[in-house]
PDB file of N, CA and C in Angstrom:
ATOM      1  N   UNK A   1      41.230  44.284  18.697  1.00  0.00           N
ATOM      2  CA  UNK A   1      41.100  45.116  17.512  1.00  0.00           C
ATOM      3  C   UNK A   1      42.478  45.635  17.081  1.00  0.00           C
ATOM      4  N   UNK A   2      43.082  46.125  18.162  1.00  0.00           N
ATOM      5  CA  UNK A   2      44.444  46.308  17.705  1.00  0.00           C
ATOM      6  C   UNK A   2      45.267  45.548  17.169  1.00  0.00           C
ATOM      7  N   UNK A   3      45.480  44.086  17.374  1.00  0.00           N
ATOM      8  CA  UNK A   3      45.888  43.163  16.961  1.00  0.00           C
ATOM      9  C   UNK A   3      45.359  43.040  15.478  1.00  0.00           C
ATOM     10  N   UNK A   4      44.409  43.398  15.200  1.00  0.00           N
ATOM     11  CA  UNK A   4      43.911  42.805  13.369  1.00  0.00           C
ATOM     12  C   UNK A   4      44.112  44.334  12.545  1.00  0.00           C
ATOM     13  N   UNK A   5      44.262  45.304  13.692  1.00  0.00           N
ATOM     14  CA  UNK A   5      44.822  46.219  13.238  1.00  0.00           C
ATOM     15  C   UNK A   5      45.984  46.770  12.373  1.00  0.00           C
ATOM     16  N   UNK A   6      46.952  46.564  13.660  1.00  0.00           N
ATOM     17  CA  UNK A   6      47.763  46.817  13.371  1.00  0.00           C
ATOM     18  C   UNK A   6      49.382  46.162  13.651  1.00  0.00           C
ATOM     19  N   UNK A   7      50.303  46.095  13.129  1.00  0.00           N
ATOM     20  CA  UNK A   7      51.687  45.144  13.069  1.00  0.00           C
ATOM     21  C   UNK A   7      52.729  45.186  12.522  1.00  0.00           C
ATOM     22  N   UNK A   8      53.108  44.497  12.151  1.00  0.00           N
ATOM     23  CA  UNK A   8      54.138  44.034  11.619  1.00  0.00           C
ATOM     24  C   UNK A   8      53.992  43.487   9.991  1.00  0.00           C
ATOM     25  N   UNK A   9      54.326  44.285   8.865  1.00  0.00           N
ATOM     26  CA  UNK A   9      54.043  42.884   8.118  1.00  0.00           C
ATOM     27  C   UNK A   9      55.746  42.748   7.630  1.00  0.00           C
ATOM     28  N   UNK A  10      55.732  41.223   6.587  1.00  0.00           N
ATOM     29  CA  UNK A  10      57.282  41.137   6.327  1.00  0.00           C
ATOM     30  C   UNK A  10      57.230  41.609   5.039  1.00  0.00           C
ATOM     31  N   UNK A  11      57.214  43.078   4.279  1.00  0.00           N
ATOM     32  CA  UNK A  11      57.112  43.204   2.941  1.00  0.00           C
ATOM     33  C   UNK A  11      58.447  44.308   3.148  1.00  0.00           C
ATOM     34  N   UNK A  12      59.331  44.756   2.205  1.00  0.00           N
ATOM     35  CA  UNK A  12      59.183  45.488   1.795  1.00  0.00           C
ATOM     36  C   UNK A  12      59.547  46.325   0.395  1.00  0.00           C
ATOM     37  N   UNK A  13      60.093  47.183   0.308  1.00  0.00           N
ATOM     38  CA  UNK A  13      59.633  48.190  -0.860  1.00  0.00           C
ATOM     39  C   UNK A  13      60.892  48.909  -1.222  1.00  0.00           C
ATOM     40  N   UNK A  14      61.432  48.664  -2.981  1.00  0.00           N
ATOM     41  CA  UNK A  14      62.653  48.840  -2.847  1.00  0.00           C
ATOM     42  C   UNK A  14      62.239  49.920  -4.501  1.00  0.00           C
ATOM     43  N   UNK A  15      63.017  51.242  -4.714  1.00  0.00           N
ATOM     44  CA  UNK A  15      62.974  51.958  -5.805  1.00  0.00           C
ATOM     45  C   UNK A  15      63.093  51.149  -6.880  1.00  0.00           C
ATOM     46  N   UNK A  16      62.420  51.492  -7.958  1.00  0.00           N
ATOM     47  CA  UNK A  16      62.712  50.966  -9.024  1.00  0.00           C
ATOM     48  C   UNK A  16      63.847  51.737 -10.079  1.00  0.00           C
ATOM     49  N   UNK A  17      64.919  51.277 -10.162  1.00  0.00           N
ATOM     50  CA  UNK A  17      66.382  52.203 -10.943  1.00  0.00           C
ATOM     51  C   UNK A  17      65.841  52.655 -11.531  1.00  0.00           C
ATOM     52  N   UNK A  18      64.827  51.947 -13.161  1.00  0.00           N
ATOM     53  CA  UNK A  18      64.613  53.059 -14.141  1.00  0.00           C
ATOM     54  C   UNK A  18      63.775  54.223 -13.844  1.00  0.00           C
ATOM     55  N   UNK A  19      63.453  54.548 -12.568  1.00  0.00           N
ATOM     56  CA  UNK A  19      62.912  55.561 -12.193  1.00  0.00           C
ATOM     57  C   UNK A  19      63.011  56.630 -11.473  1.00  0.00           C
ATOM     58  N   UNK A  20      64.329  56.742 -11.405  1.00  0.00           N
ATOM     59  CA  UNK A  20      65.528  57.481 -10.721  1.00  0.00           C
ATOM     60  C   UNK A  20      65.118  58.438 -10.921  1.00  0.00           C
ATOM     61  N   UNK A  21      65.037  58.922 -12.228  1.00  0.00           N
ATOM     62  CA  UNK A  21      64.947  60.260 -12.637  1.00  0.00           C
ATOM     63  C   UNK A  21      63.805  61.054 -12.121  1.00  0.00           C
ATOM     64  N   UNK A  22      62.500  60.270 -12.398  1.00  0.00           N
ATOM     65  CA  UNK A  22      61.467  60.802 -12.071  1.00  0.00           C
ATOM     66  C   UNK A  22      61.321  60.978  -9.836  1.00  0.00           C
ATOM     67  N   UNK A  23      61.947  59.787  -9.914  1.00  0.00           N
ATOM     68  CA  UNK A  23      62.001  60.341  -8.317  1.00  0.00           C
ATOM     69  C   UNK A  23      62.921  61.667  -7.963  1.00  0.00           C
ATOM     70  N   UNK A  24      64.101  61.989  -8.929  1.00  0.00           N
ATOM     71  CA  UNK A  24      64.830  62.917  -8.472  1.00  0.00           C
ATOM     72  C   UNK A  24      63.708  64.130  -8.856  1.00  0.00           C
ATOM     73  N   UNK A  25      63.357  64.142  -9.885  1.00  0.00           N
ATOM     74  CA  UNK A  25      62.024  65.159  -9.838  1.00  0.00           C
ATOM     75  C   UNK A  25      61.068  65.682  -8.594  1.00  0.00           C
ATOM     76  N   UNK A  26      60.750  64.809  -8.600  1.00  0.00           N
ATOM     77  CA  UNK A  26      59.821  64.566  -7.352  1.00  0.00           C
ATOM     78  C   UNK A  26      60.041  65.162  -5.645  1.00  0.00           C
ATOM     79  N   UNK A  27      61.280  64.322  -5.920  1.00  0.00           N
ATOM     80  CA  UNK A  27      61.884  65.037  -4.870  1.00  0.00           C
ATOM     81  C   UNK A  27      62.480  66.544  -4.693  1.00  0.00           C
ATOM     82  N   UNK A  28      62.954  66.985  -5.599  1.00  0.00           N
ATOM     83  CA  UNK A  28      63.181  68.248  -6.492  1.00  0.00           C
ATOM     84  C   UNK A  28      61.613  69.172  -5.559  1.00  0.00           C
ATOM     85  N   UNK A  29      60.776  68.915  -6.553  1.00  0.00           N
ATOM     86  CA  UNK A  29      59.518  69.346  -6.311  1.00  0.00           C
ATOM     87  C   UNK A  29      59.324  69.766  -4.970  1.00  0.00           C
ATOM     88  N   UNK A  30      59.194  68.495  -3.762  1.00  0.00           N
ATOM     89  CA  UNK A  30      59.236  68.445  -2.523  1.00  0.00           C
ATOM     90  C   UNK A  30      59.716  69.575  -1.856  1.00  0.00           C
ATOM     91  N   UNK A  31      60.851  69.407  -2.154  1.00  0.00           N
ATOM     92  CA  UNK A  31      61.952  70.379  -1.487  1.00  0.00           C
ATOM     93  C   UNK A  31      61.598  71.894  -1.897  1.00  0.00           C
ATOM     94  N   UNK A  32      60.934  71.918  -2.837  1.00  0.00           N
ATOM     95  CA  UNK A  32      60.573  73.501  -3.261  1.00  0.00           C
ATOM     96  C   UNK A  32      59.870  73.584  -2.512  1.00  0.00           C
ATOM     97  N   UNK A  33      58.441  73.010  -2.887  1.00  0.00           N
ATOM     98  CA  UNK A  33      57.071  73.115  -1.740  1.00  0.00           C
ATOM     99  C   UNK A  33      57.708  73.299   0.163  1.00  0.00           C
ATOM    100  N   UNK A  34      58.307  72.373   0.119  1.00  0.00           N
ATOM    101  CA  UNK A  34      58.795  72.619   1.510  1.00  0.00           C
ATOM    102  C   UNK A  34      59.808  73.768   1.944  1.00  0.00           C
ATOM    103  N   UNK A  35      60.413  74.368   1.153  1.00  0.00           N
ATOM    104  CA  UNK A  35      61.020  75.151   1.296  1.00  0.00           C
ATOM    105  C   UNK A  35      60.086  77.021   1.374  1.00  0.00           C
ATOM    106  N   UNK A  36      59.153  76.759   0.490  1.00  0.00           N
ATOM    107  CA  UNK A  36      58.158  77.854   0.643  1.00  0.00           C
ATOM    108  C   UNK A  36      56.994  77.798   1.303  1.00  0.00           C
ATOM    109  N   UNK A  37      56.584  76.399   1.959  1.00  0.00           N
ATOM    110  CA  UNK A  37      55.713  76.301   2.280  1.00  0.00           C
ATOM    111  C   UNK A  37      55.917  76.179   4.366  1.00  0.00           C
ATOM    112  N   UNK A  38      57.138  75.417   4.531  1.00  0.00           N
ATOM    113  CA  UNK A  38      57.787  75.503   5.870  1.00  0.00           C
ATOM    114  C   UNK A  38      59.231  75.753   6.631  1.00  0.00           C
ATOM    115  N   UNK A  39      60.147  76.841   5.513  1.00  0.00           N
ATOM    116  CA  UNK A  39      60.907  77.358   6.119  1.00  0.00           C
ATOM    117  C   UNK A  39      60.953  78.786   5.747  1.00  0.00           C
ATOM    118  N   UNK A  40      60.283  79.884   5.722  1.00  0.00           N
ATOM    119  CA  UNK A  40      59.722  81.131   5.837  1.00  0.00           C
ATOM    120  C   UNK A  40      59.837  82.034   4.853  1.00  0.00           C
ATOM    121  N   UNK A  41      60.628  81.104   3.350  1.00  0.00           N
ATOM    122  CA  UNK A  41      59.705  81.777   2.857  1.00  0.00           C
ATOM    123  C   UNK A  41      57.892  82.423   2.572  1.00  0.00           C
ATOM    124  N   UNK A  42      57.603  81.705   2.952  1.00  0.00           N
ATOM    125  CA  UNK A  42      55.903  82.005   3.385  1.00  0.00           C
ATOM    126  C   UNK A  42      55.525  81.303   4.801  1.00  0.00           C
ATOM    127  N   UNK A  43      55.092  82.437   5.337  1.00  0.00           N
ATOM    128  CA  UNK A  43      54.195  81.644   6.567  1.00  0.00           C
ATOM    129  C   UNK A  43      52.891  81.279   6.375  1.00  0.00           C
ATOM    130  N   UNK A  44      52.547  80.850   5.202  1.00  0.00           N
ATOM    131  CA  UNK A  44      50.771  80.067   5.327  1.00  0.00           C
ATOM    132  C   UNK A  44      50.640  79.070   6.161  1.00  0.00           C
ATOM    133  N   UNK A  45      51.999  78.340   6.622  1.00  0.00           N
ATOM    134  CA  UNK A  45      51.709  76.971   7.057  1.00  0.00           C
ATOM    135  C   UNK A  45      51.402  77.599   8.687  1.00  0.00           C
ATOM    136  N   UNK A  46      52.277  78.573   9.034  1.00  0.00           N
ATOM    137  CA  UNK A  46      52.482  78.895  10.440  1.00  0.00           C
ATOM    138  C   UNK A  46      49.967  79.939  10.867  1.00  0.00           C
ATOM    139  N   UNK A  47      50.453  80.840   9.767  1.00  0.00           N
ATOM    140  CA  UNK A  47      49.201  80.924   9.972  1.00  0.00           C
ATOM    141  C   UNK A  47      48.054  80.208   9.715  1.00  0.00           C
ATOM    142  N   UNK A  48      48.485  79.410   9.215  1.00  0.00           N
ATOM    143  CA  UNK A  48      47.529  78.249   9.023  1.00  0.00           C
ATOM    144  C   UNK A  48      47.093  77.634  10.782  1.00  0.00           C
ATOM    145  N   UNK A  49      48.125  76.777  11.331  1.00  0.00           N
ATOM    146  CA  UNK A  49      48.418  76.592  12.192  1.00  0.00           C
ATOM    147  C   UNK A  49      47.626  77.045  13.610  1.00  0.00           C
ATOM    148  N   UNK A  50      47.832  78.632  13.383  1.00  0.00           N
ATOM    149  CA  UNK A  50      47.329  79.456  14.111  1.00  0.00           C
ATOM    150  C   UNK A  50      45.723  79.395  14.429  1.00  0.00           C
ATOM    151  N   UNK A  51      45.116  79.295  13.030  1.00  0.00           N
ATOM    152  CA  UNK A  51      43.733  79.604  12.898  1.00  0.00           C
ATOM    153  C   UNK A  51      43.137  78.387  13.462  1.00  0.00           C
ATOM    154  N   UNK A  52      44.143  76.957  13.179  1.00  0.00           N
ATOM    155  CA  UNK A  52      43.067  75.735  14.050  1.00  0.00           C
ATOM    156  C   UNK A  52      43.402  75.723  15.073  1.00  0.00           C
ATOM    157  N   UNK A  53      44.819  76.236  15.869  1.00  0.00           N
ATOM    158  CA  UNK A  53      44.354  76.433  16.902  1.00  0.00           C
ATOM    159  C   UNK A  53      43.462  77.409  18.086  1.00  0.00           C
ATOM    160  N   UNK A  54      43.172  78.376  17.251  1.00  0.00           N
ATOM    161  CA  UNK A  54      41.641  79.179  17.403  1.00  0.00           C
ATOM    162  C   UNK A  54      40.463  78.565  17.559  1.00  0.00           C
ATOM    163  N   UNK A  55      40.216  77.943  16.375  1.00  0.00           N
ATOM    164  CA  UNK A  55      39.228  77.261  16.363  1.00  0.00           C
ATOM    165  C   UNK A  55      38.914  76.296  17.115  1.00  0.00           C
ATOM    166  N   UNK A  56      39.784  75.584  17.637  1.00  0.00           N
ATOM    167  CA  UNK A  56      40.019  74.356  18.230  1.00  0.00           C
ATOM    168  C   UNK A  56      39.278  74.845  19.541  1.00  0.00           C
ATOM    169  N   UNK A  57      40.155  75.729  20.482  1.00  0.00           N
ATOM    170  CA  UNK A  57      40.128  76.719  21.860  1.00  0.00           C
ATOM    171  C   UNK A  57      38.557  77.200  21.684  1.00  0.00           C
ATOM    172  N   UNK A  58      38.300  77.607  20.490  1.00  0.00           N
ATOM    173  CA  UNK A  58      37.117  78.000  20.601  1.00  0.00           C
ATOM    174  C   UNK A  58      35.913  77.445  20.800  1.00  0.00           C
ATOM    175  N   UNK A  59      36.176  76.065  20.334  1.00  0.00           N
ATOM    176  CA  UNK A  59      35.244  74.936  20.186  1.00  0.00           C
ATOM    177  C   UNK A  59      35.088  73.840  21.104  1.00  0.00           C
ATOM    178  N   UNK A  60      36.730  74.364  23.053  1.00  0.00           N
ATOM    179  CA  UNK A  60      36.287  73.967  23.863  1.00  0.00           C
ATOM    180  C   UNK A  60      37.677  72.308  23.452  1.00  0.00           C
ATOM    181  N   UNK A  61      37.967  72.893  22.542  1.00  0.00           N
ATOM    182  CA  UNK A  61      38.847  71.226  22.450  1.00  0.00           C
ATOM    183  C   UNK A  61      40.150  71.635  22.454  1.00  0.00           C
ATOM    184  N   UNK A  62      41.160  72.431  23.628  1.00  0.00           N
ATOM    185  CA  UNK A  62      41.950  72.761  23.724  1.00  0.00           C
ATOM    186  C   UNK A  62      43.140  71.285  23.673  1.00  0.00           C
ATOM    187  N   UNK A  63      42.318  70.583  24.210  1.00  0.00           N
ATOM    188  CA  UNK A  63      43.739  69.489  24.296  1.00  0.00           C
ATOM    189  C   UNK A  63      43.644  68.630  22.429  1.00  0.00           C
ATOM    190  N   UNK A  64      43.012  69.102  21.557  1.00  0.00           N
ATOM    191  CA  UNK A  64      43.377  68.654  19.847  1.00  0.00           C
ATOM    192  C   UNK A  64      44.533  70.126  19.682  1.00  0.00           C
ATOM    193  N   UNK A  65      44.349  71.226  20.247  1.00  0.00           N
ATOM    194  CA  UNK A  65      45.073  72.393  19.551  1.00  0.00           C
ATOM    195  C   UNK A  65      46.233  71.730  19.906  1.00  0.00           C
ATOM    196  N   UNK A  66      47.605  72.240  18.960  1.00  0.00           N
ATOM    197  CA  UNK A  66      48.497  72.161  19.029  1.00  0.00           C
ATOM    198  C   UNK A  66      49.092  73.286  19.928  1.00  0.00           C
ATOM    199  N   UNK A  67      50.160  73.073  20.355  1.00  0.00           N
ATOM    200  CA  UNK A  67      50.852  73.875  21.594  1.00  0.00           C
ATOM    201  C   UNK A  67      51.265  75.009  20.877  1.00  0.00           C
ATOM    202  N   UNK A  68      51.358  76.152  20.993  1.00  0.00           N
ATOM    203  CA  UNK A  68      52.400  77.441  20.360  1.00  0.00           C
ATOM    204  C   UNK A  68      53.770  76.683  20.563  1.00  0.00           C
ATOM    205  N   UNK A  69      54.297  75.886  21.375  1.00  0.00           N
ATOM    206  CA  UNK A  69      55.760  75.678  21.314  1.00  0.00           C
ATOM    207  C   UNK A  69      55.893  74.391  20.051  1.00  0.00           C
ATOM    208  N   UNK A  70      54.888  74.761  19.147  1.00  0.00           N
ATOM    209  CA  UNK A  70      55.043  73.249  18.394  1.00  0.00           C
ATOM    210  C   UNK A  70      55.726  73.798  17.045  1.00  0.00           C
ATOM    211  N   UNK A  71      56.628  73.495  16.756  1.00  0.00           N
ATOM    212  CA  UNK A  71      57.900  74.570  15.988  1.00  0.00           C
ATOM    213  C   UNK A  71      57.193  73.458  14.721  1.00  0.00           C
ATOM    214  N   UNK A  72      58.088  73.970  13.642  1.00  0.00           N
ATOM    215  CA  UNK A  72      57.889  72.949  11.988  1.00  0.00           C
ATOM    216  C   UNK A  72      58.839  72.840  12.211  1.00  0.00           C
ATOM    217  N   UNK A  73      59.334  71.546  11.570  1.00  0.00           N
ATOM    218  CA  UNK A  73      60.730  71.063  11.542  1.00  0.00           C
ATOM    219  C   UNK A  73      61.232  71.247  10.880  1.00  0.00           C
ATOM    220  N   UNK A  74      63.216  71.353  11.392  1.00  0.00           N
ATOM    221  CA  UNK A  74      64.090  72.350  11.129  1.00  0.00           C
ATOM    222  C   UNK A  74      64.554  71.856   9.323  1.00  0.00           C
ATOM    223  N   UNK A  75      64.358  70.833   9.234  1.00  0.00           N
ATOM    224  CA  UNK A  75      64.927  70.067   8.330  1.00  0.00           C
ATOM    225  C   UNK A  75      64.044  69.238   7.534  1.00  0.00           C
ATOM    226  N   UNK A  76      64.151  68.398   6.144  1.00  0.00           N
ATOM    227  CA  UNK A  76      63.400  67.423   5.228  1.00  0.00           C
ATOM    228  C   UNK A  76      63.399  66.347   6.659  1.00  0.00           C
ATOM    229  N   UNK A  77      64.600  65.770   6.841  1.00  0.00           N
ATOM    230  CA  UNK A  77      65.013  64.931   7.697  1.00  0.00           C
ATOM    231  C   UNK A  77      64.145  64.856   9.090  1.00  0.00           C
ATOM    232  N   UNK A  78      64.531  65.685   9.512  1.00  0.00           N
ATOM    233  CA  UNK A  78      63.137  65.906  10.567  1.00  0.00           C
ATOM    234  C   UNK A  78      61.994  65.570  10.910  1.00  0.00           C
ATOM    235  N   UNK A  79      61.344  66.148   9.448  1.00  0.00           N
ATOM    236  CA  UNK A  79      59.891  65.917   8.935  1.00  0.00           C
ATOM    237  C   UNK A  79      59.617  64.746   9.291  1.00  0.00           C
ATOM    238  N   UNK A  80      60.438  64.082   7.950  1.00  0.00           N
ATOM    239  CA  UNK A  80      60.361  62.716   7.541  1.00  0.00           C
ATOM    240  C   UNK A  80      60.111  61.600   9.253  1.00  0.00           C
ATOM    241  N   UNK A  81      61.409  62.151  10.119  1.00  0.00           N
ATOM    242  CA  UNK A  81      61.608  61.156  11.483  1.00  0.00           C
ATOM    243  C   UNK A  81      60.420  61.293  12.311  1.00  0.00           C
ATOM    244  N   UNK A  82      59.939  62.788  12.110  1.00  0.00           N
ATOM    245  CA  UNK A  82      58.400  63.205  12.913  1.00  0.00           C
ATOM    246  C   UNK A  82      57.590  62.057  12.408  1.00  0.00           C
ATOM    247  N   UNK A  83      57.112  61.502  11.205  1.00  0.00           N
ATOM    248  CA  UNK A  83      56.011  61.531  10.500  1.00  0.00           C
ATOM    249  C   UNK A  83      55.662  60.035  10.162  1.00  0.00           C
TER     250      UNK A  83
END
């Protein structure tokens, strides 16, 4: 199953120039959201976080909770290498 799953394929995927702009947007965007959403200007993400791992503990499924030592990453870059 893994095999028809999953692999290797030989494609890939290159920006399209005339769309520079709209990606610099985009990315623009990103960086806001991420900037308020996981480096402190707001902690929703952190209490967010918090509450499934409540729920999780509560529901007996401690090993889905995420660890308290499970930091957000420091950087876009980061993210991105996590993900």
């Amino acid at each position: 199953a893994a095999r028809q799953m999953g692999g290797l394929k030989d494609v890939s995927y290159r920006p399209n120039a005339a769309h520079v702009p709209v990606y610099e947007q985009l990315f623009a965007e990103y960086r806001t959201l991420y900037a308020y959403f996981g480096r402190g200007e707001n902690d929703v993400m952190k209490r967010l976080r918090a509450l499934r791992r409540e729920v999780l503990l509560a529901q007996g499924k401690a090993d889905e909770a995420p660890s308290d030592s499970a930091a957000l990453p420091d950087t876009i870059e980061q993210s991105a290498l996590d993900h």
